[in-house]
Protein backbone atom coordinates (compact mmCIF):
# COMPACT_ATOMS: atom_id res chain seq x y z
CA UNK A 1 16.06 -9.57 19.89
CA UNK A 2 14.19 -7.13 18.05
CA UNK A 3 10.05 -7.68 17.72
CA UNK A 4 8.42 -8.92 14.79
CA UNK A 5 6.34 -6.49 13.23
CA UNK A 6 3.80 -9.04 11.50
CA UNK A 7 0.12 -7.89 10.27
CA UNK A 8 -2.18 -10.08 12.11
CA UNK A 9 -5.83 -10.25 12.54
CA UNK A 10 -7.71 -10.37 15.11
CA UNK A 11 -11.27 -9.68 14.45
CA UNK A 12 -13.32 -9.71 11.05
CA UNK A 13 -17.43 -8.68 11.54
CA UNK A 14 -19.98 -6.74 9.82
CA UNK A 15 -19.88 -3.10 10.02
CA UNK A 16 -23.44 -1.69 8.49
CA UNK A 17 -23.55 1.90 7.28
CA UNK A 18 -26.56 4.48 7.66
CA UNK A 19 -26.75 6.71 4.38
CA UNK A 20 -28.51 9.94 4.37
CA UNK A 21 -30.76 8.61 1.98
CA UNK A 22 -31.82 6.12 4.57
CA UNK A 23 -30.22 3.14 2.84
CA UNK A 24 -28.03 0.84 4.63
CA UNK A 25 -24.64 0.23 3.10
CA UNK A 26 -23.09 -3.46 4.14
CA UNK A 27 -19.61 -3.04 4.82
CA UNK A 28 -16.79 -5.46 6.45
CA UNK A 29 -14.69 -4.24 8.74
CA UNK A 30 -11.24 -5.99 9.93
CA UNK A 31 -9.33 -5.41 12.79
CA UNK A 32 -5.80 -6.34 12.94
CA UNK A 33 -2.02 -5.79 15.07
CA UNK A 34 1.22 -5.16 13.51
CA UNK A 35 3.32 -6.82 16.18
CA UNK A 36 2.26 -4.88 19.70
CA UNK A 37 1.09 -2.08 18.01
CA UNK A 38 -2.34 -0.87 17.07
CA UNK A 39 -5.16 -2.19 16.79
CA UNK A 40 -5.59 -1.22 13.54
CA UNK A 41 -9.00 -1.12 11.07
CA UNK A 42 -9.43 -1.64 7.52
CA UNK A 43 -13.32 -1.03 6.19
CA UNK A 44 -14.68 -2.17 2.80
CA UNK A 45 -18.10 -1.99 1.33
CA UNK A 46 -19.22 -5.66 1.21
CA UNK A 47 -19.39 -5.35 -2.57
CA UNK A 48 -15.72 -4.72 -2.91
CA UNK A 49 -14.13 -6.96 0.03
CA UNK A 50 -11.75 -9.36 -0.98
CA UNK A 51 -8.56 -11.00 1.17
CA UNK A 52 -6.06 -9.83 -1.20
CA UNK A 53 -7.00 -5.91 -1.25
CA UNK A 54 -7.24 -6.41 2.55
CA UNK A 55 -4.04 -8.28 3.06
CA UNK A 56 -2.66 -5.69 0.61
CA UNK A 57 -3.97 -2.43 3.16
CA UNK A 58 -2.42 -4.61 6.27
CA UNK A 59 0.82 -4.94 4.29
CA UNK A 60 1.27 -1.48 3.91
CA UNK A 61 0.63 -0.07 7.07
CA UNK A 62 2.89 -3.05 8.53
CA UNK A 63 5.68 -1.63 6.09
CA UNK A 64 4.72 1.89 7.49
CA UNK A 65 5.45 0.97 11.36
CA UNK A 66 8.86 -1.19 10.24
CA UNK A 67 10.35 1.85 8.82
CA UNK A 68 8.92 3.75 12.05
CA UNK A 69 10.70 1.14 14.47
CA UNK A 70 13.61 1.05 12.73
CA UNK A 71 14.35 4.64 13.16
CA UNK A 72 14.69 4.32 17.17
């Protein structure tokens, strides 16, 4: 039976940023598996985080590694 290559997450945490300018930018950072592979890493500034643009960036590399699997 073949695997299912399914985005999943596994880990969603706080990933400051240092600017040059000294500033500190506040970014989100998610960690997720498509199936066995990866882990994989999706970062956002804070400001602009959201569950669908994430879900949409997980969705895409899934659809990335099912087109690589299916060429074996």
């Amino acid at each position: 039976m073949p695997e299912e290559l399914k985005a999943q997450v596994t880990r969603v945490f706080e990933s400051p940023l240092l600017l040059p300018t000294g500033g500190v930018e506040q970014r989100i950072r998610v960690d997720y598996m498509v199936g066995t592979h990866g882990p994989f890493s999706i970062t956002l500034p804070a400001a602009e985080f959201s569950a669908a643009r994430v879900k949409t960036e997980m969705e895409k590399t899934a659809g990335e590694i099912r087109t690589l699997a299916a060429g074996r």
